[in-house]
C-alpha atoms as a PDB file:
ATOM      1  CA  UNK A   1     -35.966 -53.960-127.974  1.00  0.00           C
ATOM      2  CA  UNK A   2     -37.321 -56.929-125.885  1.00  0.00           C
ATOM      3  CA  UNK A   3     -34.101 -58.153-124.928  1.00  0.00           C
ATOM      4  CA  UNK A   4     -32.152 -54.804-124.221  1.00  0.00           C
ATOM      5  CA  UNK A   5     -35.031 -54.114-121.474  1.00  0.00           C
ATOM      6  CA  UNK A   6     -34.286 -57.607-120.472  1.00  0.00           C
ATOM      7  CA  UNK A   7     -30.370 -56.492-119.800  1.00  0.00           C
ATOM      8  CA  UNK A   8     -30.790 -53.601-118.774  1.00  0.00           C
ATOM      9  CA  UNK A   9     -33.299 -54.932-116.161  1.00  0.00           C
ATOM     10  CA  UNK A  10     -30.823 -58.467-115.411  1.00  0.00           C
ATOM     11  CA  UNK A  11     -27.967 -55.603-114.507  1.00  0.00           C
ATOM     12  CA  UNK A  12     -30.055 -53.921-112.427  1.00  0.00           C
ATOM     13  CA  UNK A  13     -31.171 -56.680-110.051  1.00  0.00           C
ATOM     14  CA  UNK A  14     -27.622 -57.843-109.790  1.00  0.00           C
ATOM     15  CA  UNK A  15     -26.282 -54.371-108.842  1.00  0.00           C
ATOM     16  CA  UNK A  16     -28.953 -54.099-106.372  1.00  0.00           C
ATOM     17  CA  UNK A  17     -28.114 -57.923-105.201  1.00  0.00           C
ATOM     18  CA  UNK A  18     -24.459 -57.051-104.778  1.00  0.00           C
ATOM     19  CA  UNK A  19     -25.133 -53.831-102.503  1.00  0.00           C
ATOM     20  CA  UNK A  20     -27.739 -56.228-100.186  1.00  0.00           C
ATOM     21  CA  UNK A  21     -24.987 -58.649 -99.966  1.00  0.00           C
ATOM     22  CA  UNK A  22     -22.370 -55.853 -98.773  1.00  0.00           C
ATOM     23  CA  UNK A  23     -25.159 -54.596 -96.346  1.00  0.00           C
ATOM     24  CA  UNK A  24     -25.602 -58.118 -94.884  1.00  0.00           C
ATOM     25  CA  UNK A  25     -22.014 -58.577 -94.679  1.00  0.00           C
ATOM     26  CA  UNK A  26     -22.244 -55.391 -92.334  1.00  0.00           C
ATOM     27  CA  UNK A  27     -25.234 -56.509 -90.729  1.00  0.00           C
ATOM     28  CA  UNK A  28     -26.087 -60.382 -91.334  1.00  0.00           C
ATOM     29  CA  UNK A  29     -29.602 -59.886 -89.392  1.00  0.00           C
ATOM     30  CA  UNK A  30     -31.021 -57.150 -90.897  1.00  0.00           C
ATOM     31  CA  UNK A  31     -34.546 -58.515 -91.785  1.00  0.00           C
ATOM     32  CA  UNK A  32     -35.672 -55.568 -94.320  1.00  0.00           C
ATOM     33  CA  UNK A  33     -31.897 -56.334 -96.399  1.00  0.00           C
ATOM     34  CA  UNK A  34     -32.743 -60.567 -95.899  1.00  0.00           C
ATOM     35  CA  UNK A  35     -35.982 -59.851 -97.215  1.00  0.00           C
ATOM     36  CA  UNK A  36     -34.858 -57.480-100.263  1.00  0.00           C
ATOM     37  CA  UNK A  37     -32.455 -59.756-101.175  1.00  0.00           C
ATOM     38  CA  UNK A  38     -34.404 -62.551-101.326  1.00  0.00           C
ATOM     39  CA  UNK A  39     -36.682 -60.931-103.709  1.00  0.00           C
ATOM     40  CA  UNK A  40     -34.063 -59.922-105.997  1.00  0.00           C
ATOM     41  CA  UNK A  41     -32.920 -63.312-105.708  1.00  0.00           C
ATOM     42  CA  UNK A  42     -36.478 -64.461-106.548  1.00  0.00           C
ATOM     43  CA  UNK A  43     -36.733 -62.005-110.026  1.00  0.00           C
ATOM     44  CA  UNK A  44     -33.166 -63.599-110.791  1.00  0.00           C
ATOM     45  CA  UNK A  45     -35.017 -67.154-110.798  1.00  0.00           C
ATOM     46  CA  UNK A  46     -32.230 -68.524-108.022  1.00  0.00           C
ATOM     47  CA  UNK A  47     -35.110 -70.302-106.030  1.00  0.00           C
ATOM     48  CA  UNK A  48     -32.873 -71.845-103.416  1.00  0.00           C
ATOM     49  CA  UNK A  49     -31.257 -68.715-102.548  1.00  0.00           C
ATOM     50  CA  UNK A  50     -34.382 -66.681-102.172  1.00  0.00           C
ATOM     51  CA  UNK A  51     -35.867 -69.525-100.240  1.00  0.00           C
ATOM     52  CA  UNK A  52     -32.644 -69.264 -97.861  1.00  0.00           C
ATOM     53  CA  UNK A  53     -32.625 -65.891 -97.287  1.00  0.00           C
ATOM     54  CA  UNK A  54     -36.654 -65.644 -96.285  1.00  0.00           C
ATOM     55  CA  UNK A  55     -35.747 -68.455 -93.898  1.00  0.00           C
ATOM     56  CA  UNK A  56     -32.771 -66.468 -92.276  1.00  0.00           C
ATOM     57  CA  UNK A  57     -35.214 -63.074 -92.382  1.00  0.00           C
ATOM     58  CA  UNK A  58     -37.977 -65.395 -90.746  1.00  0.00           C
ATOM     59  CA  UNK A  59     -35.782 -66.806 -88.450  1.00  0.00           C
ATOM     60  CA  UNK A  60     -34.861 -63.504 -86.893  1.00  0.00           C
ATOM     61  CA  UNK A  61     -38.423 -61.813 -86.964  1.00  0.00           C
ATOM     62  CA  UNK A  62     -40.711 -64.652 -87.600  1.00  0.00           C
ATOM     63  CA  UNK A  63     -43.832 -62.316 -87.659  1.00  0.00           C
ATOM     64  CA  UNK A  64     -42.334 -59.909 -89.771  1.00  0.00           C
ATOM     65  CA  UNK A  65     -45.210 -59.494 -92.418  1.00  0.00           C
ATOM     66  CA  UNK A  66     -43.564 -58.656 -95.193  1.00  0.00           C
ATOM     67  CA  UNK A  67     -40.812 -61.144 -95.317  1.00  0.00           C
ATOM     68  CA  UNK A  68     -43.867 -63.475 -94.586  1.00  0.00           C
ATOM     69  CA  UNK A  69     -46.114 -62.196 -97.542  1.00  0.00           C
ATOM     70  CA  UNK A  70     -42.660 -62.199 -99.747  1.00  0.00           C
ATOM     71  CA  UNK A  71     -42.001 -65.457 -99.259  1.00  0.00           C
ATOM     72  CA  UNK A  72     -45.610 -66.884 -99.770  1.00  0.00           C
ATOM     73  CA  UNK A  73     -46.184 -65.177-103.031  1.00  0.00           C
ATOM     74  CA  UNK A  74     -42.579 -66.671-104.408  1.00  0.00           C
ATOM     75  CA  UNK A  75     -43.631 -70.042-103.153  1.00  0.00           C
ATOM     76  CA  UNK A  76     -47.176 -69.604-104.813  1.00  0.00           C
ATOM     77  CA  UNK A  77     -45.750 -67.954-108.210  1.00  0.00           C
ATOM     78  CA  UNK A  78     -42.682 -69.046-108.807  1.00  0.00           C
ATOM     79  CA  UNK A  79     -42.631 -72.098-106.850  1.00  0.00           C
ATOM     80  CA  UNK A  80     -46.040 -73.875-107.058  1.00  0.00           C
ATOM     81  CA  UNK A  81     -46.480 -74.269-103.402  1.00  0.00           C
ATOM     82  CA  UNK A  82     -49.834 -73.326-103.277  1.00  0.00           C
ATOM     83  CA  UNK A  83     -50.525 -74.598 -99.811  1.00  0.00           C
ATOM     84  CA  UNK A  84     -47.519 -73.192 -97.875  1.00  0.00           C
ATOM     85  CA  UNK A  85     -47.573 -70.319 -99.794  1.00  0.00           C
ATOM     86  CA  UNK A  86     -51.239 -69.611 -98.834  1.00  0.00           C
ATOM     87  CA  UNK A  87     -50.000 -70.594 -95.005  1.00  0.00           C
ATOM     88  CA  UNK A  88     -47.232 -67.562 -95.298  1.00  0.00           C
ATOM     89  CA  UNK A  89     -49.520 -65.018 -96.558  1.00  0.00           C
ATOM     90  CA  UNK A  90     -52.286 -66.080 -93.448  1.00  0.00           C
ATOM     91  CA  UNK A  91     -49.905 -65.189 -91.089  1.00  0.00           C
ATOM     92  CA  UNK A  92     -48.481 -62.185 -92.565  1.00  0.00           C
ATOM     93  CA  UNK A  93     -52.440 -61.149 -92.521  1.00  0.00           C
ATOM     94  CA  UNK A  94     -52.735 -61.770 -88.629  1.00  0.00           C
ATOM     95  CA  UNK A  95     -48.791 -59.857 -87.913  1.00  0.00           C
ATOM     96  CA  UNK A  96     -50.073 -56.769 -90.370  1.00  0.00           C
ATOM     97  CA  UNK A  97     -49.800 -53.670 -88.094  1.00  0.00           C
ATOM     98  CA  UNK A  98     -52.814 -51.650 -88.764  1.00  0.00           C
ATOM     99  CA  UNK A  99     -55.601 -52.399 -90.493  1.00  0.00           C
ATOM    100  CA  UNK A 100     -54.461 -50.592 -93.831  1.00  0.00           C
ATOM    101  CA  UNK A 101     -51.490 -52.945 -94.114  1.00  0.00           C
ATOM    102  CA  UNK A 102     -54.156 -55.806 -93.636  1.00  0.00           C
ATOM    103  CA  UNK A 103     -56.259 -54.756 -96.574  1.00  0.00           C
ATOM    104  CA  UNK A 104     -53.150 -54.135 -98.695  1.00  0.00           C
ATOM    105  CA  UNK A 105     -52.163 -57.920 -98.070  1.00  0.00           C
ATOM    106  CA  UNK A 106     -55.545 -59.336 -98.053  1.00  0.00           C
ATOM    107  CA  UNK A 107     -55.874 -58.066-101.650  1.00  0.00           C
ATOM    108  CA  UNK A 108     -52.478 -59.477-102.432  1.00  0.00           C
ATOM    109  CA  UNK A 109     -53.278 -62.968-100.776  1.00  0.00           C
ATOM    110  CA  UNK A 110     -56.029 -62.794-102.930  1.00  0.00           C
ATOM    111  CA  UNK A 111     -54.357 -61.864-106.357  1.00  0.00           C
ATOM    112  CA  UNK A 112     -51.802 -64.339-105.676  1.00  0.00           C
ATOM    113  CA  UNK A 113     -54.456 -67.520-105.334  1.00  0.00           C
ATOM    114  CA  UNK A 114     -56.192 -66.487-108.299  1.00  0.00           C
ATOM    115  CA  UNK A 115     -52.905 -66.277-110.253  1.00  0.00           C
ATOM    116  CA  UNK A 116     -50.935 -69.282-109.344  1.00  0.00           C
ATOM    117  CA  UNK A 117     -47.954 -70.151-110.515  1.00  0.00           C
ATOM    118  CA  UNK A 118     -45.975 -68.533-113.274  1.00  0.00           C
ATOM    119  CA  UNK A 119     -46.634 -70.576-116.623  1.00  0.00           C
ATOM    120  CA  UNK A 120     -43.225 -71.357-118.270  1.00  0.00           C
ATOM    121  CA  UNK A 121     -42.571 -73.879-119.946  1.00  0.00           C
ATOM    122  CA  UNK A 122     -40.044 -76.361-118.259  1.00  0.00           C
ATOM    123  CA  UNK A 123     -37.810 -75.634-121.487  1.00  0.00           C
ATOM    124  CA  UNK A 124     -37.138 -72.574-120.970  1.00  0.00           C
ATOM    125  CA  UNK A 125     -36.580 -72.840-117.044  1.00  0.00           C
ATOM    126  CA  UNK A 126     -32.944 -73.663-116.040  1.00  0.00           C
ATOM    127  CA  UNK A 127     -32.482 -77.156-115.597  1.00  0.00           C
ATOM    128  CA  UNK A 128     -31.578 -76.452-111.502  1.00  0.00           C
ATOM    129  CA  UNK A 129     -35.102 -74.606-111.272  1.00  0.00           C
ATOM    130  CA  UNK A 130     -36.689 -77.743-112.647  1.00  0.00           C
ATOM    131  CA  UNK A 131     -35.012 -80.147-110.118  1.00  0.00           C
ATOM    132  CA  UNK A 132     -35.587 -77.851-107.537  1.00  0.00           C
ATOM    133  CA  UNK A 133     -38.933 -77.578-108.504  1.00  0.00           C
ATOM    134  CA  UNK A 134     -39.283 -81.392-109.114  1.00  0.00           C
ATOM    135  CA  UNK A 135     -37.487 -82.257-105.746  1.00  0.00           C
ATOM    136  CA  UNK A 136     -40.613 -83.513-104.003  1.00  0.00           C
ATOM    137  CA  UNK A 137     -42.542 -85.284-106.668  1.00  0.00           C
ATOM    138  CA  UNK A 138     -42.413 -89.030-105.846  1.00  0.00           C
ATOM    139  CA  UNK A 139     -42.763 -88.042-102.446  1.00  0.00           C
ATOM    140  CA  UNK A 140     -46.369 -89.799-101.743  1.00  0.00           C
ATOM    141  CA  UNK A 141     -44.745 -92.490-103.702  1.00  0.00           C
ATOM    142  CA  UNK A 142     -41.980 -92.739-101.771  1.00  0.00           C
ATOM    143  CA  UNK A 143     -44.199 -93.084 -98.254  1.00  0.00           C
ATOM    144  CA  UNK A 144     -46.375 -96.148 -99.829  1.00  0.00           C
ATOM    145  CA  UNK A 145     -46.207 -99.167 -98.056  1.00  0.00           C
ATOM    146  CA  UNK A 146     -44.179-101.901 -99.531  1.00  0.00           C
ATOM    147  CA  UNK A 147     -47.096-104.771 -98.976  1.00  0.00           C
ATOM    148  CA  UNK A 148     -49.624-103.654-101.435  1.00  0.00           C
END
């Protein structure tokens, strides 16, 4: 039963991913298609692309609060960016429009810290999630000093 939900669910977020990308072909700046897309982009686990098109939403309407809250919880949950993602959802709290929308993002900044990331287990990630994911990891090793 497990997996026909799965299906049914995986042919759903590509139908809807398919009529985003025909209403961004009609309209490559519309920030509320950028930022749907994205998220179906997110729930299909393509990282990169989700990241892109949050960027390109941002870009247009940086203080657009909910491509801002979007985008932090995929980098918090799905991601494991903890600290940016926590940065994105701070300043979709001080661009919310009323102070209903605040409280409504407040409580999801919240949920989203005391989640974290997703656990899965790097097996059963695709292997370009896990060197996307892995992309920055000898970073502070790579900025050492070479006279130590």
């Amino acid at each position: 039963m497990q997996n026909s939900v799965d299906l049914g669910m995986d042919a759903r977020l590509r139908h809807a991913d398919a009529m985003l990308e025909r209403a961004l072909l009609l309209a490559p700046s519309h920030v509320p298609a950028l930022c749907g897309r994205g998220k179906v982009q997110c729930q299909l686990d393509n990282m990169t692309s989700a990241e892109n098109l949050f960027r390109a939403a941002l870009k247009v309407a940086p203080h657009d609060w909910h491509s801002l809250s979007n985008y932090g919880v995929m980098l918090v949950r799905h991601v494991g960016d903890t600290h940016n993602g926590e940065r994105l959802l701070e300043r979709a709290l001080a661009h919310a429009p009323n102070p209903s929308v605040a409280r409504m993002i407040a409580t999801l900044k919240a949920q989203t810290l005391e989640l974290g990331e997703l656990k899965v287990p790097t097996l059963a990630k695709h292997p370009k999630q896990v060197r996307w994911e892995e992309r920055d990891l000898n970073y502070q090793e790579a900025c050492v000093p070479y006279d130590r």
